[in-house]
N, C-alpha and C. Protein backbone atom coordinates (compact mmCIF):
# COMPACT_ATOMS: atom_id res chain seq x y z
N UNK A 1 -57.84 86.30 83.94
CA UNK A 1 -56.72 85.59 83.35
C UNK A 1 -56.70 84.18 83.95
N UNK A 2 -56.75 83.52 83.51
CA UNK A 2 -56.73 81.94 83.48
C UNK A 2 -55.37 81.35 83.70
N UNK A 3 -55.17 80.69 84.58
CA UNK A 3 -53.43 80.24 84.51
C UNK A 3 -53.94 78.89 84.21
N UNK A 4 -52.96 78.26 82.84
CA UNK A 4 -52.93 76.71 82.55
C UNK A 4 -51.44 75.88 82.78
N UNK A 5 -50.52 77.19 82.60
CA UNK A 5 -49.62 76.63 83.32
C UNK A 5 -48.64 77.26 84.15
N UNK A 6 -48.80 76.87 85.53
CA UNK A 6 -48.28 77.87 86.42
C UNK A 6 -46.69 78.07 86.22
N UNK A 7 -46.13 77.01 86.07
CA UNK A 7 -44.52 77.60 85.11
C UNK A 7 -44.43 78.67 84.77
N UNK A 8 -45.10 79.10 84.07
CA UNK A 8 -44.90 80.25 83.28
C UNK A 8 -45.41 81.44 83.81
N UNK A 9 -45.84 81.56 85.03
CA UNK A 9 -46.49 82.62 85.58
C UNK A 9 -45.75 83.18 86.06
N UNK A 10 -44.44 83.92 86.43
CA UNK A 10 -43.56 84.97 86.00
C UNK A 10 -43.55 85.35 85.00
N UNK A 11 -43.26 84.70 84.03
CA UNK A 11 -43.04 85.19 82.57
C UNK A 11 -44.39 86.29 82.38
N UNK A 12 -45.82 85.86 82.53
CA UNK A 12 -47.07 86.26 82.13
C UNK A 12 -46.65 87.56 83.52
N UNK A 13 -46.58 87.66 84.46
CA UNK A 13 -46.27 89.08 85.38
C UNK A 13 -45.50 90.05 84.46
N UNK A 14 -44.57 89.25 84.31
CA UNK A 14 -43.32 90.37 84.28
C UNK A 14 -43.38 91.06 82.63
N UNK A 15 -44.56 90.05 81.77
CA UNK A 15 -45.07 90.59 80.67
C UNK A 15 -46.24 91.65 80.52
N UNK A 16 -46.77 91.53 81.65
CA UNK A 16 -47.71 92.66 82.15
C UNK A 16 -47.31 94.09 82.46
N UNK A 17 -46.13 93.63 83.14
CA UNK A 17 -45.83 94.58 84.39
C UNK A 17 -44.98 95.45 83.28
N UNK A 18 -43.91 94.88 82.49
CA UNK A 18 -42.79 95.20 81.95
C UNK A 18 -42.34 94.97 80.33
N UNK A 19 -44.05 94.99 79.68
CA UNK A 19 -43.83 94.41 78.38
C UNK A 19 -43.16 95.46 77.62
N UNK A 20 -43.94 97.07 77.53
CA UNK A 20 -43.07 98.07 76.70
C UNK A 20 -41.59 98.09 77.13
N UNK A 21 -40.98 97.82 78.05
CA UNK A 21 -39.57 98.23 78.35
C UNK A 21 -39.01 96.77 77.88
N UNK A 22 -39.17 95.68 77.68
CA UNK A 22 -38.40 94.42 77.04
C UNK A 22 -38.71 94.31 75.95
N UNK A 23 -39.83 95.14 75.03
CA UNK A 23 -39.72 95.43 74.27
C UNK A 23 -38.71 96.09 73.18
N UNK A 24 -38.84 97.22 73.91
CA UNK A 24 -37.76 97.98 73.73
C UNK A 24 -35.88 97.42 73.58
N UNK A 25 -36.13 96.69 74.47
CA UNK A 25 -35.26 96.08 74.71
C UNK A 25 -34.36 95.37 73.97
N UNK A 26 -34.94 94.72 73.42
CA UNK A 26 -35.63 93.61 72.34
C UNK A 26 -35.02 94.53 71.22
N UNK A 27 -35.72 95.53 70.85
CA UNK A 27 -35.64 96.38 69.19
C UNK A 27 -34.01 97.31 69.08
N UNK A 28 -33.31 97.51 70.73
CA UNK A 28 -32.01 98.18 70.90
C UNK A 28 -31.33 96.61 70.57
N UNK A 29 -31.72 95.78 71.04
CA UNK A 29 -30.44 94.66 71.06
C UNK A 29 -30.28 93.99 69.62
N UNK A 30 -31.51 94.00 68.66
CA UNK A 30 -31.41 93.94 67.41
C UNK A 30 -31.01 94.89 66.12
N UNK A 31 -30.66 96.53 66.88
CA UNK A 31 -30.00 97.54 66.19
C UNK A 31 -28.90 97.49 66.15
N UNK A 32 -28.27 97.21 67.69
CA UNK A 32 -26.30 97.12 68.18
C UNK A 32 -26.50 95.73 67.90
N UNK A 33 -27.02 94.64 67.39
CA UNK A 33 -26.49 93.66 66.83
C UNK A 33 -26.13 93.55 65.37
N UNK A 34 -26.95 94.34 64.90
CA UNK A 34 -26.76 94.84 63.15
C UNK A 34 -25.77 95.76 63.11
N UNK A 35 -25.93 96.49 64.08
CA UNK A 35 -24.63 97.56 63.31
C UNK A 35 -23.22 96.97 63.81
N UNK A 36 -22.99 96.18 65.25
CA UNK A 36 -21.99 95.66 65.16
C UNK A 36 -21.77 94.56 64.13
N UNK A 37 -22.58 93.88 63.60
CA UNK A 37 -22.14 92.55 62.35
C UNK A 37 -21.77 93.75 61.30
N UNK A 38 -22.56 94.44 60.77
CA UNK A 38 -21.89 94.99 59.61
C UNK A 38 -20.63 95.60 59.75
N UNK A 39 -19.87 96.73 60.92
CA UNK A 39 -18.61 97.32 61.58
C UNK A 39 -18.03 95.51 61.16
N UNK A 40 -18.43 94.97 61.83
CA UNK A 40 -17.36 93.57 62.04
C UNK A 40 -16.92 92.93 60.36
N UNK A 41 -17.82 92.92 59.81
CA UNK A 41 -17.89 92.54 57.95
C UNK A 41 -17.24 93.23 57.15
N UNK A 42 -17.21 94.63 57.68
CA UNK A 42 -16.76 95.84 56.71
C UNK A 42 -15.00 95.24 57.02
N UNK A 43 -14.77 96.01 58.56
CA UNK A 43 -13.36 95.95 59.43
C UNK A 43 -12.70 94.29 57.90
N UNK A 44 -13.45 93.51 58.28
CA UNK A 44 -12.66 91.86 58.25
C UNK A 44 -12.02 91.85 56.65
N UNK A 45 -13.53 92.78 55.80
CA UNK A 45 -13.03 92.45 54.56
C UNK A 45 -12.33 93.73 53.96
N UNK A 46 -12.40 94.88 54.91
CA UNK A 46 -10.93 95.49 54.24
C UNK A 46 -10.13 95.18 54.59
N UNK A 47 -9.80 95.03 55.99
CA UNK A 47 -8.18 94.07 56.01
C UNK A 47 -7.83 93.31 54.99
N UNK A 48 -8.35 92.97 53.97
CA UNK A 48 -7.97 92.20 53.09
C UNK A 48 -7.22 92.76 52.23
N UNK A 49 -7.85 93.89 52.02
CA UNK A 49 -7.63 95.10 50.62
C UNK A 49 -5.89 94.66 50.34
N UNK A 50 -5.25 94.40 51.23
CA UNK A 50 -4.06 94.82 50.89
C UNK A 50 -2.85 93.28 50.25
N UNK A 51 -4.18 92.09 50.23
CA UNK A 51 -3.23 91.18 49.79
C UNK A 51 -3.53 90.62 48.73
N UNK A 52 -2.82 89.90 47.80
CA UNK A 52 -1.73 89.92 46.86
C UNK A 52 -2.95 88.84 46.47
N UNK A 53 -4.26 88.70 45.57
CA UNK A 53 -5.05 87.98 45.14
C UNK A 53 -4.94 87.45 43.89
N UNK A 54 -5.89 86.00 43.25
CA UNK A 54 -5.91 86.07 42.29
C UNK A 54 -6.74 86.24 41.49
N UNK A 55 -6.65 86.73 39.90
CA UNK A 55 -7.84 87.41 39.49
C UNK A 55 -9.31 87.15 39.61
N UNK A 56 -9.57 85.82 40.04
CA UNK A 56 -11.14 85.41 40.70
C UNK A 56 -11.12 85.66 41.82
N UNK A 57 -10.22 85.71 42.80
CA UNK A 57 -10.42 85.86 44.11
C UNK A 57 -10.52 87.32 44.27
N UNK A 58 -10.26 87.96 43.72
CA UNK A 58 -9.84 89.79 43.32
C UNK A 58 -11.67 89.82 42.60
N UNK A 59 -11.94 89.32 42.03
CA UNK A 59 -13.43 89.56 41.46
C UNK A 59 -14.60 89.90 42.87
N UNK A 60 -14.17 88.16 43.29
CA UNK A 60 -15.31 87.59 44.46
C UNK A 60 -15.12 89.14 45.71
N UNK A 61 -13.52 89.48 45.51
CA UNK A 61 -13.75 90.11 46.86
C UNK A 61 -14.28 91.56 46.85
N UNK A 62 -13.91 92.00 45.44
CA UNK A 62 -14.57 92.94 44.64
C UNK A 62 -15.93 93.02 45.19
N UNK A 63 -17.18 91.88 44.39
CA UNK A 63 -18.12 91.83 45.21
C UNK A 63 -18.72 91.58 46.48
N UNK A 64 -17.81 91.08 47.41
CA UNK A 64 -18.09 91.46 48.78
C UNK A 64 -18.21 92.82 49.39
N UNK A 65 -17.32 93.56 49.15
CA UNK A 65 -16.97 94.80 49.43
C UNK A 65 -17.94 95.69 48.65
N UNK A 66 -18.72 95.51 47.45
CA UNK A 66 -19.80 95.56 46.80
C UNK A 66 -20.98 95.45 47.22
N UNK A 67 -21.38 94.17 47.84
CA UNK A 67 -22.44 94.20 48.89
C UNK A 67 -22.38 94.66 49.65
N UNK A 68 -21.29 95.03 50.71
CA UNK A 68 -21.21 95.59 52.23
C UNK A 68 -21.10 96.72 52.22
N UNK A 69 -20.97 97.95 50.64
CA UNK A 69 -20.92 99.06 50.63
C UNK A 69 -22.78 99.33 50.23
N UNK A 70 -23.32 98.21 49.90
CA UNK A 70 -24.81 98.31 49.47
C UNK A 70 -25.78 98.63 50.35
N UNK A 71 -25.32 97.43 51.48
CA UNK A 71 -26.05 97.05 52.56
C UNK A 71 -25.94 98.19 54.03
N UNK A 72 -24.58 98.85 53.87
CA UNK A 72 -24.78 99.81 54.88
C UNK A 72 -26.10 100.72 54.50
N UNK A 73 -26.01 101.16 53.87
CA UNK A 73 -27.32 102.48 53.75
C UNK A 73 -28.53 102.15 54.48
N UNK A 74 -28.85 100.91 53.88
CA UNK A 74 -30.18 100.33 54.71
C UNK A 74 -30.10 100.06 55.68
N UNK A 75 -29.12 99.23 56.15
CA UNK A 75 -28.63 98.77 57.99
C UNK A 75 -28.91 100.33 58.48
N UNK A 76 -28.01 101.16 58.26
CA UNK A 76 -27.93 102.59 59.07
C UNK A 76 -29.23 103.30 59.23
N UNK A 77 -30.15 103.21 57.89
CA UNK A 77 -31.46 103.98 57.71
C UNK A 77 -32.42 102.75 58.78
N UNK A 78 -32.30 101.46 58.55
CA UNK A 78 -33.31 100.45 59.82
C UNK A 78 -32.80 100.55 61.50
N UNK A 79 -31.61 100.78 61.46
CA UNK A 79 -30.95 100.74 62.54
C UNK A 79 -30.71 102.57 63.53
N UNK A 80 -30.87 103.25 62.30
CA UNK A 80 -30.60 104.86 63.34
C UNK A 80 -29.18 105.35 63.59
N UNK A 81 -28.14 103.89 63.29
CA UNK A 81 -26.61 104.49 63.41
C UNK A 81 -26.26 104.62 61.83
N UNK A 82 -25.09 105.55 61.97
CA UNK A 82 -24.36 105.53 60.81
C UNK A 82 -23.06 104.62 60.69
N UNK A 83 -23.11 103.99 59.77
CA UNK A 83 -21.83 103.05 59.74
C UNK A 83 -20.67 103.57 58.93
């Protein structure tokens, strides 16, 4: 292994030493980041459910709640949680 720049020679160890586990790492922190955005999207836009819209705004929110009932299946099936 050739060092060109010694800066970085922790990084190149600790990628040796510890690549499958920050890996890993890596693929948990991008699952609990998806399933918390979608929990957080779902939560925000039913709170809404209950106010007093007008008939375009009642459409648009229609389809929000449309997409975010779409998009769970796949989040949950890429991610391993159920939402």
């Amino acid at each position: 292994m050739l060092i060109r720049n010694w800066s970085d020679l922790k990084y190149e160890i600790a990628d040796k030493l510890f690549g499958k586990e920050l890996d890993e790492a890596y693929k948990q922190g991008i699952r609990i980041g998806a399933e918390f955005a979608t929990r957080q999207l779902s939560f925000e836009v039913n709170l809404k459910r209950n106010l007093k819209l007008t008939k375009t705004e009642l459409r648009g929110y229609n389809h929000a709640i449309a997409a975010i009932d779409r998009t769970k299946p796949e989040i949950a099936s890429k991610t391993g949680r159920t939402l």
